[in-house]
C-alpha atoms as a PDB file:
ATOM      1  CA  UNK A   1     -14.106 -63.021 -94.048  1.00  0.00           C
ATOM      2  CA  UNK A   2     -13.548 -65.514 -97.297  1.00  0.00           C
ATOM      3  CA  UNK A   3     -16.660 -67.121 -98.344  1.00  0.00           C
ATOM      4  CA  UNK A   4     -15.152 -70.307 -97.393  1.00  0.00           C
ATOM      5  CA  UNK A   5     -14.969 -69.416 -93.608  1.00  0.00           C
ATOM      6  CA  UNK A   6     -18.691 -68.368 -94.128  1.00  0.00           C
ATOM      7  CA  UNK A   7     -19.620 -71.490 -95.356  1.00  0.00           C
ATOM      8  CA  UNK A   8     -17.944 -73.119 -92.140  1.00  0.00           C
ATOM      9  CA  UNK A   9     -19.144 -70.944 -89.842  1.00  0.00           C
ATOM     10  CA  UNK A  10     -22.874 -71.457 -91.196  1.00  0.00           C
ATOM     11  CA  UNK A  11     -22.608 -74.760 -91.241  1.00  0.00           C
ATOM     12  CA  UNK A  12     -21.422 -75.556 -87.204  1.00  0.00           C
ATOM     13  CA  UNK A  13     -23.778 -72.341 -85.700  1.00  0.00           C
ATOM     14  CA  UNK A  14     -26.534 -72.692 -87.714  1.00  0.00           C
ATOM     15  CA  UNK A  15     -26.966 -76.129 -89.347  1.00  0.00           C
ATOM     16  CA  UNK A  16     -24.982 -77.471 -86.257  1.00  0.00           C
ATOM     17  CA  UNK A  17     -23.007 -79.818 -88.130  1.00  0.00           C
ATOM     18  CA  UNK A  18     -19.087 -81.527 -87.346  1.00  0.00           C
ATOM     19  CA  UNK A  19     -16.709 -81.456 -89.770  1.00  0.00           C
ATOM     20  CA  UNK A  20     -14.982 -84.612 -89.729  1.00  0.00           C
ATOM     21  CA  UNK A  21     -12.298 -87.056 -91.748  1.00  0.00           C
ATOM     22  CA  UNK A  22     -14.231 -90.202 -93.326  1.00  0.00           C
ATOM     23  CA  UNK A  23     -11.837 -92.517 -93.363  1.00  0.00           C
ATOM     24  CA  UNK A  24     -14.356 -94.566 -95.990  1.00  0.00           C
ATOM     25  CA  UNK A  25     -13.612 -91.816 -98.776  1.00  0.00           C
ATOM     26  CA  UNK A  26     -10.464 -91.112-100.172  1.00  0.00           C
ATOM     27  CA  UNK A  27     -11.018 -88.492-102.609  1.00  0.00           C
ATOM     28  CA  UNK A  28     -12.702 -86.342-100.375  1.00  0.00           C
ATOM     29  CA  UNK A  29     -11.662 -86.842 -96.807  1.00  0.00           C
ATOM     30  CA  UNK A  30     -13.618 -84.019 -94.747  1.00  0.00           C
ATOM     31  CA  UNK A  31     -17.480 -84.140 -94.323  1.00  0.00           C
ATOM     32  CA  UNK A  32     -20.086 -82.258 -92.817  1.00  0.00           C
ATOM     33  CA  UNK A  33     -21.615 -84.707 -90.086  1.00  0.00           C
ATOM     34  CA  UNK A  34     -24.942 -84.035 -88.148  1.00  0.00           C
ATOM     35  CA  UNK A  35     -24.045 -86.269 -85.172  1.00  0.00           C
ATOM     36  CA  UNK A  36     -23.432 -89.840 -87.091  1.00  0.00           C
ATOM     37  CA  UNK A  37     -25.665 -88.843 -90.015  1.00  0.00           C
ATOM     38  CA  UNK A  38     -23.131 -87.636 -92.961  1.00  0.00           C
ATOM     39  CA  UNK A  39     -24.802 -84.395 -94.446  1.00  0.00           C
ATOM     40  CA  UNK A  40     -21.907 -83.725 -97.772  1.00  0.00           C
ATOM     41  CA  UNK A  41     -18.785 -83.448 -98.599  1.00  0.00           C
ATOM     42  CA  UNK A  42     -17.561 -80.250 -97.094  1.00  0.00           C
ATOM     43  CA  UNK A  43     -16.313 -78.477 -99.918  1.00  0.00           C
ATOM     44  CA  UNK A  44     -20.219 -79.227-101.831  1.00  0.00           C
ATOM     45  CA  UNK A  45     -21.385 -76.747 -98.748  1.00  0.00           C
ATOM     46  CA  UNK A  46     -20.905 -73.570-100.245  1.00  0.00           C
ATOM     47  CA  UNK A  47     -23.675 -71.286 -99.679  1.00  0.00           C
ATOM     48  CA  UNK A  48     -22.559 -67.795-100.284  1.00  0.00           C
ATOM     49  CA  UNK A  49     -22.941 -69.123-104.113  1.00  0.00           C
ATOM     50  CA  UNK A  50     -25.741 -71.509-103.710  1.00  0.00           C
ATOM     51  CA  UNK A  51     -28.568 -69.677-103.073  1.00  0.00           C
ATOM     52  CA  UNK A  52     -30.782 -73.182-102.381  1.00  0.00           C
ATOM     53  CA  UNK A  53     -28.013 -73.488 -99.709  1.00  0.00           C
ATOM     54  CA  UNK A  54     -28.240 -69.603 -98.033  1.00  0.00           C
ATOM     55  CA  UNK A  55     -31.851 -70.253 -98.265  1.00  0.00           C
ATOM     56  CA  UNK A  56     -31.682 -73.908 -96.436  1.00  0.00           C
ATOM     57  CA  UNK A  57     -29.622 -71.916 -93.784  1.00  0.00           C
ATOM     58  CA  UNK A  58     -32.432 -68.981 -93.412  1.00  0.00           C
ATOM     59  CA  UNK A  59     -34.984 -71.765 -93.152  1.00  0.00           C
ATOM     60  CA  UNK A  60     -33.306 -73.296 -90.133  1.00  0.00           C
ATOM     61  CA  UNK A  61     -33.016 -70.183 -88.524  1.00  0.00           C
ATOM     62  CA  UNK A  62     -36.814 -68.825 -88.990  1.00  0.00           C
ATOM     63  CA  UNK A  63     -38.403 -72.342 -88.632  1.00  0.00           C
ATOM     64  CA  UNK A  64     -41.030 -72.116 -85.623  1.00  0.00           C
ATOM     65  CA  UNK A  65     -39.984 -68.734 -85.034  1.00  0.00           C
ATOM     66  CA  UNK A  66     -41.871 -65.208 -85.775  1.00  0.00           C
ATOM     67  CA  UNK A  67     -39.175 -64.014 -87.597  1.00  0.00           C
ATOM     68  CA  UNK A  68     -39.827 -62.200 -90.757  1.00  0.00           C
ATOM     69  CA  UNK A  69     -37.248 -61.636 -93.349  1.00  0.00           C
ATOM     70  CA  UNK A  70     -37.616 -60.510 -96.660  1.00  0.00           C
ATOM     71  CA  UNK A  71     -34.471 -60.488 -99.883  1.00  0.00           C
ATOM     72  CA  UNK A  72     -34.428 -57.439-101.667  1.00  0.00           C
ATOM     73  CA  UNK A  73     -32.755 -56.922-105.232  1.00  0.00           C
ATOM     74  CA  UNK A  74     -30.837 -53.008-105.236  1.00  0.00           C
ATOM     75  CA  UNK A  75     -29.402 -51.850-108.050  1.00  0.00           C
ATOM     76  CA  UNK A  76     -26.101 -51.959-105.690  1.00  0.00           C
ATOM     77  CA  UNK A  77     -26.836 -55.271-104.611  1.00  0.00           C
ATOM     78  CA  UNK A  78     -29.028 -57.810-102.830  1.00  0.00           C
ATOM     79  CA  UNK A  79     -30.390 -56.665 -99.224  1.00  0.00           C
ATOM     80  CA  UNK A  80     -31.503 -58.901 -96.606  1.00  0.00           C
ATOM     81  CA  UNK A  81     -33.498 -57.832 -93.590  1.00  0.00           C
ATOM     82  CA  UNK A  82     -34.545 -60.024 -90.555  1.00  0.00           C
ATOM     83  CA  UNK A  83     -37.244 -58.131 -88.012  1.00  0.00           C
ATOM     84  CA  UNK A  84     -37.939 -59.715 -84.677  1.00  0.00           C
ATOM     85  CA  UNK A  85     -41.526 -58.975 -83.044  1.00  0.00           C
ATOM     86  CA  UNK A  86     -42.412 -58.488 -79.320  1.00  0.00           C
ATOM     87  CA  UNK A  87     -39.946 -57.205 -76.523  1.00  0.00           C
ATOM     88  CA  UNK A  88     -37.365 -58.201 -78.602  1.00  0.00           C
ATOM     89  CA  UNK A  89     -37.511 -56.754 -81.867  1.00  0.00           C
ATOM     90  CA  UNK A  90     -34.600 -56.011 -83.642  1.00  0.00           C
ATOM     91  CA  UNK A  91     -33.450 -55.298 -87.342  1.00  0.00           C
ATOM     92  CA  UNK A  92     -30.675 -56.481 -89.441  1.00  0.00           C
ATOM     93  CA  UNK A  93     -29.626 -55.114 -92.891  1.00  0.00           C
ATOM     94  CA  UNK A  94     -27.171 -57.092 -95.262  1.00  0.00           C
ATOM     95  CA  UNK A  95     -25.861 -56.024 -98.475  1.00  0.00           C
ATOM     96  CA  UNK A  96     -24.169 -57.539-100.726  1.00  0.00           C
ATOM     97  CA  UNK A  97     -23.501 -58.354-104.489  1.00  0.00           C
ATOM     98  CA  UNK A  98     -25.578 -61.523-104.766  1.00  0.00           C
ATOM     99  CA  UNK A  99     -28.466 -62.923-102.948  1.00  0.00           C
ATOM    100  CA  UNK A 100     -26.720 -65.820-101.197  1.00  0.00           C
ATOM    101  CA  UNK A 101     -23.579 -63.891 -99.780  1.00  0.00           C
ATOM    102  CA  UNK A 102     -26.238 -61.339 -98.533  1.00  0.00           C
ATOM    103  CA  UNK A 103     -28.190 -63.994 -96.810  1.00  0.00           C
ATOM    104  CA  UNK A 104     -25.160 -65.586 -95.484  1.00  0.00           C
ATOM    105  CA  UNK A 105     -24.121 -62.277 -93.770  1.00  0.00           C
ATOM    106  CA  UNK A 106     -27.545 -61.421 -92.439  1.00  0.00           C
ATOM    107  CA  UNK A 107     -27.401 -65.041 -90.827  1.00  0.00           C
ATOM    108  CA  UNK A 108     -23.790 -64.449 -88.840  1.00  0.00           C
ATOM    109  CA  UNK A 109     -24.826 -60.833 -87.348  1.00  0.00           C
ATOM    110  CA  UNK A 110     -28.090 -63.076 -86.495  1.00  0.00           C
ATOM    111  CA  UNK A 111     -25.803 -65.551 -84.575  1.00  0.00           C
ATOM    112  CA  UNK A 112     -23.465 -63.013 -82.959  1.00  0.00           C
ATOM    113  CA  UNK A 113     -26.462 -61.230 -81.640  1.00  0.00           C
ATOM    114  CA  UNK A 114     -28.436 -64.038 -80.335  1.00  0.00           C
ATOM    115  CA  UNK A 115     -24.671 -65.479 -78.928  1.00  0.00           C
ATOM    116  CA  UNK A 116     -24.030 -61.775 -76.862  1.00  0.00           C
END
């Protein structure tokens, strides 16, 4: 998966955002929407690189929640681990070569699990 179809699938399953033409804006023609509120431009919404972005993700997805999740530096690469607690704990183990993509890929096994 490109980092680009990362970016898009974080930003409709987690941030649940639209991406949609604004008419109003030439230059850049596709936005992220969160129902009429514009959000960005799309192609600003990259966070695989943009680790304040990977992290705004993560905080979406562990806000109100007991989630715990921790980012780990390896010397092959960044690890990211989510545990749940109670009957449903579970574990998931990302690595990566930077922080963000690892965070990003932690976040879409998150999704397909809680989507099963």
């Amino acid at each position: 998966m490109t980092n680009q179809e990362i970016s898009d699938r974080l930003a409709v399953e987690i941030m649940g955002w639209e991406k949609r033409r604004a008419h109003f804006h030439q230059s850049n023609p596709f936005y992220w929407f969160d129902g009429d509120e514009r959000q960005m431009v799309a192609n600003a919404w990259h966070p695989p690189t943009n680790i304040a972005q990977a992290w705004q993700a993560l905080e979406k997805v562990v806000k109100g929640t007991d989630l715990y999740f921790e980012v780990c530096r390896y010397e092959n690469g960044a690890g990211v681990t989510f545990i749940g607690h109670g009957n449903e704990g579970f574990e998931i183990d990302e690595y990566a070569e930077t922080a963000p993509l690892a965070i990003c890929e932690a976040l879409l096994k998150f999704v397909e699990r809680t989507n099963k």
